[in-house]
C-alpha atoms as a PDB file:
ATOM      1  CA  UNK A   1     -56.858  -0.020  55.518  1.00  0.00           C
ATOM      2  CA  UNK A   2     -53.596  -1.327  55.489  1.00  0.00           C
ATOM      3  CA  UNK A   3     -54.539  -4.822  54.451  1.00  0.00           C
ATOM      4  CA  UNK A   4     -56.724  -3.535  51.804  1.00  0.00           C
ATOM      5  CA  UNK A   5     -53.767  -1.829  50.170  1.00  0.00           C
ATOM      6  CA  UNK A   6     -51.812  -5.300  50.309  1.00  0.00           C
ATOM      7  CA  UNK A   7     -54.933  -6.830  48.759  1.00  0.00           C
ATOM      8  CA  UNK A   8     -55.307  -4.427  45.424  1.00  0.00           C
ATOM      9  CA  UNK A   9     -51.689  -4.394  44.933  1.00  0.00           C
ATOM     10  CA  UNK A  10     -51.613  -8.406  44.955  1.00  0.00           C
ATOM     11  CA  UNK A  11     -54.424  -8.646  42.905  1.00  0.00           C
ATOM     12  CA  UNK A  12     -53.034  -5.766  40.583  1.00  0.00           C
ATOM     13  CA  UNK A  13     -49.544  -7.861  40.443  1.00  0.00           C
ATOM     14  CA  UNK A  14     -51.519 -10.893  39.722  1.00  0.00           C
ATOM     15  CA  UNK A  15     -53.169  -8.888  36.868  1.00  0.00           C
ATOM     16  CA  UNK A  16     -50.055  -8.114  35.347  1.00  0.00           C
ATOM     17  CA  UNK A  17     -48.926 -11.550  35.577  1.00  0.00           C
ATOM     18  CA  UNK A  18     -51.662 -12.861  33.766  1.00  0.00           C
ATOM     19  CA  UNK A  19     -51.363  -9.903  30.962  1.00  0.00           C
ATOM     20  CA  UNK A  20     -47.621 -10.656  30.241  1.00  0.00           C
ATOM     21  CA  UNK A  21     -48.398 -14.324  29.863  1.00  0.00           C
ATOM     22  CA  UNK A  22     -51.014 -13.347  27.507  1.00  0.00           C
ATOM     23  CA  UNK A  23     -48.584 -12.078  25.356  1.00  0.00           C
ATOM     24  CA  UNK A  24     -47.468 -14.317  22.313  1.00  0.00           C
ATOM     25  CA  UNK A  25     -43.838 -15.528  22.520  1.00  0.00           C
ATOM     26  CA  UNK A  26     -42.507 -13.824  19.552  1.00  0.00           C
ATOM     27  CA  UNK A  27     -43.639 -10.428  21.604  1.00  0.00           C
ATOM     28  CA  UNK A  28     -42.542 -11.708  24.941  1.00  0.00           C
ATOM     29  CA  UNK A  29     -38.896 -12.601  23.162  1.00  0.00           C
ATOM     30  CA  UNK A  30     -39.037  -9.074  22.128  1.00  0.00           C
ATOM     31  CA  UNK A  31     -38.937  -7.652  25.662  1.00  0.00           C
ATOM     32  CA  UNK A  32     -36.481 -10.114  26.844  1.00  0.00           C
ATOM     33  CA  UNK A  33     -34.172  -9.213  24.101  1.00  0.00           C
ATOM     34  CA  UNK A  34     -34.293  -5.801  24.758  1.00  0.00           C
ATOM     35  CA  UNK A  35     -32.504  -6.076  27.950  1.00  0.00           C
ATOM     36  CA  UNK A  36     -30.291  -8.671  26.237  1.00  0.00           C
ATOM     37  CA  UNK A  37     -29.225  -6.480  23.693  1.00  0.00           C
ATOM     38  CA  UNK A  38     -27.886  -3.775  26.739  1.00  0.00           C
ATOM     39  CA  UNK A  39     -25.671  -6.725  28.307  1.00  0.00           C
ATOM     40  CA  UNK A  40     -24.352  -8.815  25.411  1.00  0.00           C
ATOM     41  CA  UNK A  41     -22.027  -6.168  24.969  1.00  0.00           C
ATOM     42  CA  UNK A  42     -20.415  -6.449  28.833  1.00  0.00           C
ATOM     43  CA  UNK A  43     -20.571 -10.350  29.584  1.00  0.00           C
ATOM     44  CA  UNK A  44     -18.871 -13.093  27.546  1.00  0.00           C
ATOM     45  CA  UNK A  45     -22.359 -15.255  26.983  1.00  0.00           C
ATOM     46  CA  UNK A  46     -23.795 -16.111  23.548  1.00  0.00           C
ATOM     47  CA  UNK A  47     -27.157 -13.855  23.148  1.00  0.00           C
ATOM     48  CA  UNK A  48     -29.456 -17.476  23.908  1.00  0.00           C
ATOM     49  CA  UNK A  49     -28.185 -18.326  27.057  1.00  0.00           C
ATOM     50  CA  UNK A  50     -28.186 -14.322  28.151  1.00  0.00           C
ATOM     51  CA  UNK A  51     -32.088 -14.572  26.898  1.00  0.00           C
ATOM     52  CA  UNK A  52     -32.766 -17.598  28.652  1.00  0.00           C
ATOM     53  CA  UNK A  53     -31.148 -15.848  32.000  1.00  0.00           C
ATOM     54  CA  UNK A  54     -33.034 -12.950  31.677  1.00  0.00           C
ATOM     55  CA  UNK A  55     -36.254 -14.620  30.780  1.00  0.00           C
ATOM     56  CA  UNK A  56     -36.031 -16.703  33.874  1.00  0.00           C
ATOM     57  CA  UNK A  57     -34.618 -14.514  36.137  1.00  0.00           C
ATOM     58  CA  UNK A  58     -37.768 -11.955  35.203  1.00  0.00           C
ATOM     59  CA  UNK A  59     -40.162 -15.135  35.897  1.00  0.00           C
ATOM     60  CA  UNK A  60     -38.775 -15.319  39.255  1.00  0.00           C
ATOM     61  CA  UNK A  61     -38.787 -11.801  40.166  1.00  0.00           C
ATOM     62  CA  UNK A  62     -42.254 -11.582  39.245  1.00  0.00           C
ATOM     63  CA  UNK A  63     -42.939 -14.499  41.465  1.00  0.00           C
ATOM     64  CA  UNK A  64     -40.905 -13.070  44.306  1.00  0.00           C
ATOM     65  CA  UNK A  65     -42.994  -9.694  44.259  1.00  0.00           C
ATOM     66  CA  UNK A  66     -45.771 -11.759  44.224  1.00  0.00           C
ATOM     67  CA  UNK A  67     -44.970 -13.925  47.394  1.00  0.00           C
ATOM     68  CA  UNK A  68     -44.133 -10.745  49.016  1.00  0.00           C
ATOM     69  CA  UNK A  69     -47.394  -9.166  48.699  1.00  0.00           C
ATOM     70  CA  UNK A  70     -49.287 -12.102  49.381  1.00  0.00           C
ATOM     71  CA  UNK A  71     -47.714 -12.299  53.138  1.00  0.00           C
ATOM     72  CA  UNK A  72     -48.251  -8.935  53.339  1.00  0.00           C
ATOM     73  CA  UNK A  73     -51.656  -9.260  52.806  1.00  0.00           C
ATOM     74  CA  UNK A  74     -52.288 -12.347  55.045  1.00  0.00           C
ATOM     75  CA  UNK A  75     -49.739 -11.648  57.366  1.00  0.00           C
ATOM     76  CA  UNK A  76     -51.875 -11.818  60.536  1.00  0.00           C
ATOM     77  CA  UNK A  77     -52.886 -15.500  59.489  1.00  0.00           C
ATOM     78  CA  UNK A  78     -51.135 -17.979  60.996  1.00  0.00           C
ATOM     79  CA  UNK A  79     -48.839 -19.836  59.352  1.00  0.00           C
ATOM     80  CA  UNK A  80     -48.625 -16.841  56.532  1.00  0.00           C
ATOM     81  CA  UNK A  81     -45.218 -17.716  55.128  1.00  0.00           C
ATOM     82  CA  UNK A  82     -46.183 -21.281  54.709  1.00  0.00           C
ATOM     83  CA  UNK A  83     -49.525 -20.220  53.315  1.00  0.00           C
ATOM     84  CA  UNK A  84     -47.697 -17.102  50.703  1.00  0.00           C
ATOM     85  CA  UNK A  85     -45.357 -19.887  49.260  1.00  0.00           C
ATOM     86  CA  UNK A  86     -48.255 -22.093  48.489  1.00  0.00           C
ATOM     87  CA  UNK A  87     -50.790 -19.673  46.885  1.00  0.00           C
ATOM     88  CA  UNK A  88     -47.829 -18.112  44.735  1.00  0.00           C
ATOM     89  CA  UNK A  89     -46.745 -21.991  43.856  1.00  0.00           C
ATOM     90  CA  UNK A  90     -50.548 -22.873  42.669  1.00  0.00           C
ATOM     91  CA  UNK A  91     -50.925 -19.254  41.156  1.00  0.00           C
ATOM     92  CA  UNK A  92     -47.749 -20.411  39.439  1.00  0.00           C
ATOM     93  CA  UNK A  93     -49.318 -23.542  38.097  1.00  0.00           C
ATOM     94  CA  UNK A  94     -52.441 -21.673  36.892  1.00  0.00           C
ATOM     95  CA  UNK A  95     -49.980 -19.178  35.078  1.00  0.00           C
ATOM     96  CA  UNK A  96     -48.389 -21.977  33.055  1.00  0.00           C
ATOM     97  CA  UNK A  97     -51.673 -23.684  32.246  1.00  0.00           C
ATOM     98  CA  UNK A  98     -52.924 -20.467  30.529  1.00  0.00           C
ATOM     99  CA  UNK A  99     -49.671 -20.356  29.005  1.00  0.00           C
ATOM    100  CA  UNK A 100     -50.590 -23.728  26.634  1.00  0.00           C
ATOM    101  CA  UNK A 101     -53.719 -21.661  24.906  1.00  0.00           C
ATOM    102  CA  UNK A 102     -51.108 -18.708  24.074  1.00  0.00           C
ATOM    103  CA  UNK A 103     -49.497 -18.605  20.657  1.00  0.00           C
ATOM    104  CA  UNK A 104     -46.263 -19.640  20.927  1.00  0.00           C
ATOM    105  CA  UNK A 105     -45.608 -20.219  24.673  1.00  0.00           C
ATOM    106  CA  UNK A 106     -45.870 -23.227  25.882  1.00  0.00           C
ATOM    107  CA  UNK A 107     -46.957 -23.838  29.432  1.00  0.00           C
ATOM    108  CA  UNK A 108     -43.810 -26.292  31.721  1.00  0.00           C
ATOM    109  CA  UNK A 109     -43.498 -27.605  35.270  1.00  0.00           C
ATOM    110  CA  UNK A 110     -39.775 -26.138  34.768  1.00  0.00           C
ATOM    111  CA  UNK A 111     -41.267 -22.816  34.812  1.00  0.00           C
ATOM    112  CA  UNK A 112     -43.726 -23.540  37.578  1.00  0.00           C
ATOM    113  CA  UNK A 113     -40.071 -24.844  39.554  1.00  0.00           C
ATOM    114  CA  UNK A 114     -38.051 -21.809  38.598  1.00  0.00           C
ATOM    115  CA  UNK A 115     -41.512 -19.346  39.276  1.00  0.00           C
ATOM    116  CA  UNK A 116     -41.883 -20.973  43.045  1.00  0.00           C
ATOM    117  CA  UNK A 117     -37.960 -20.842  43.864  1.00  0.00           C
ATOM    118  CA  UNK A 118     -38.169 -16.903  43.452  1.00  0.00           C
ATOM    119  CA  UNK A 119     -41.063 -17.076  45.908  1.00  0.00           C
ATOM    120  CA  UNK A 120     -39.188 -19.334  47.839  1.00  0.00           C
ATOM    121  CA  UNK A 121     -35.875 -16.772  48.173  1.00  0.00           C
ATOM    122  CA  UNK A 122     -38.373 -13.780  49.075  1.00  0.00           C
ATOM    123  CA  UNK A 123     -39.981 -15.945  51.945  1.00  0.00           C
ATOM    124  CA  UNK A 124     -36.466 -17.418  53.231  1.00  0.00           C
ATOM    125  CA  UNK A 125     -35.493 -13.407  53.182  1.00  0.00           C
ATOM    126  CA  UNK A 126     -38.891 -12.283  55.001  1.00  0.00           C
ATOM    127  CA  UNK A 127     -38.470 -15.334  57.309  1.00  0.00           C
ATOM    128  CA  UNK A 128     -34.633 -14.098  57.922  1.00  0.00           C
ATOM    129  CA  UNK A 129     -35.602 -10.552  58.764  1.00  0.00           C
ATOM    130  CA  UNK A 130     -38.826 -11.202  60.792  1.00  0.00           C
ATOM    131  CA  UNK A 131     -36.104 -13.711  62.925  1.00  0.00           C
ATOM    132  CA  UNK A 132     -33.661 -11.232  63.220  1.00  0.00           C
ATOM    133  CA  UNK A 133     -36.574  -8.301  64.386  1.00  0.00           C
ATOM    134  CA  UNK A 134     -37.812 -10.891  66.500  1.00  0.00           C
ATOM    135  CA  UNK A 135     -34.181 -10.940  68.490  1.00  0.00           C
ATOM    136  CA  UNK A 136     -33.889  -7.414  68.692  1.00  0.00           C
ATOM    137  CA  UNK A 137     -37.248  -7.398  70.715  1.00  0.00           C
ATOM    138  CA  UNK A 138     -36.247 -10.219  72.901  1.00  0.00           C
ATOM    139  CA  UNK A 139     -33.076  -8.300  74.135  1.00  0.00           C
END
């Protein structure tokens, strides 16, 4: 049962991947500058380099969550880390693709490179944690 609830929420999370890319970039700007509006006021940053942060930082985040759930659900595959950081780096790919049919987004490899390198942080931190769980056992 466990595995199945790793399953839905990955596909869910996938889900709402695909939905926010579906939305056009004059919306998706809209979100972004929401929390841009809520820290312009505390860091010294012009409002376009605090929206490109944000923006980016959100793209990795979602990728992160989705690496995450992916080893979770395939974790008793071997090689599952290896496997999560693929899937999430072609899921990644896909993402961007449908970005080019979207009005004004525009689908880029730098995207696909900033999407993968949150995956890449979660599965350095679940490969850190399942090392140091693997010590504890071994003493």
């Amino acid at each position: 049962m466990k595995k199945n609830k790793y399953l839905i929420l990955t596909i869910l999370w996938m889900i709402f991947i695909f939905v926010m890319s579906q939305t056009p970039g004059n919306d998706s700007s809209k979100q972004s500058n929401f929390i841009v509006d809520i820290i312009i006021y505390i860091l010294p940053i012009t409002r376009d380099t605090l929206s490109f942060i944000v923006r980016k930082c959100a793209h990795m985040t979602e990728y992160a969550i989705l690496a995450f759930l992916i080893y979770k659900t395939i974790v008793h595959i071997e090689k599952s880390l290896v496997k999560s950081f693929i899937f999430t780096f072609l899921y990644a790919c896909t993402d961007e693709f449908h970005q080019l049919f979207i009005a004004g987004r525009a689908g880029q490899f730098r995207d696909v490179c900033i999407d993968s390198t949150g995956a890449l942080i979660m599965i350095l931190i679940i490969y850190i944690i399942n090392k140091r769980k693997d010590k504890k056992i071994g003493s």
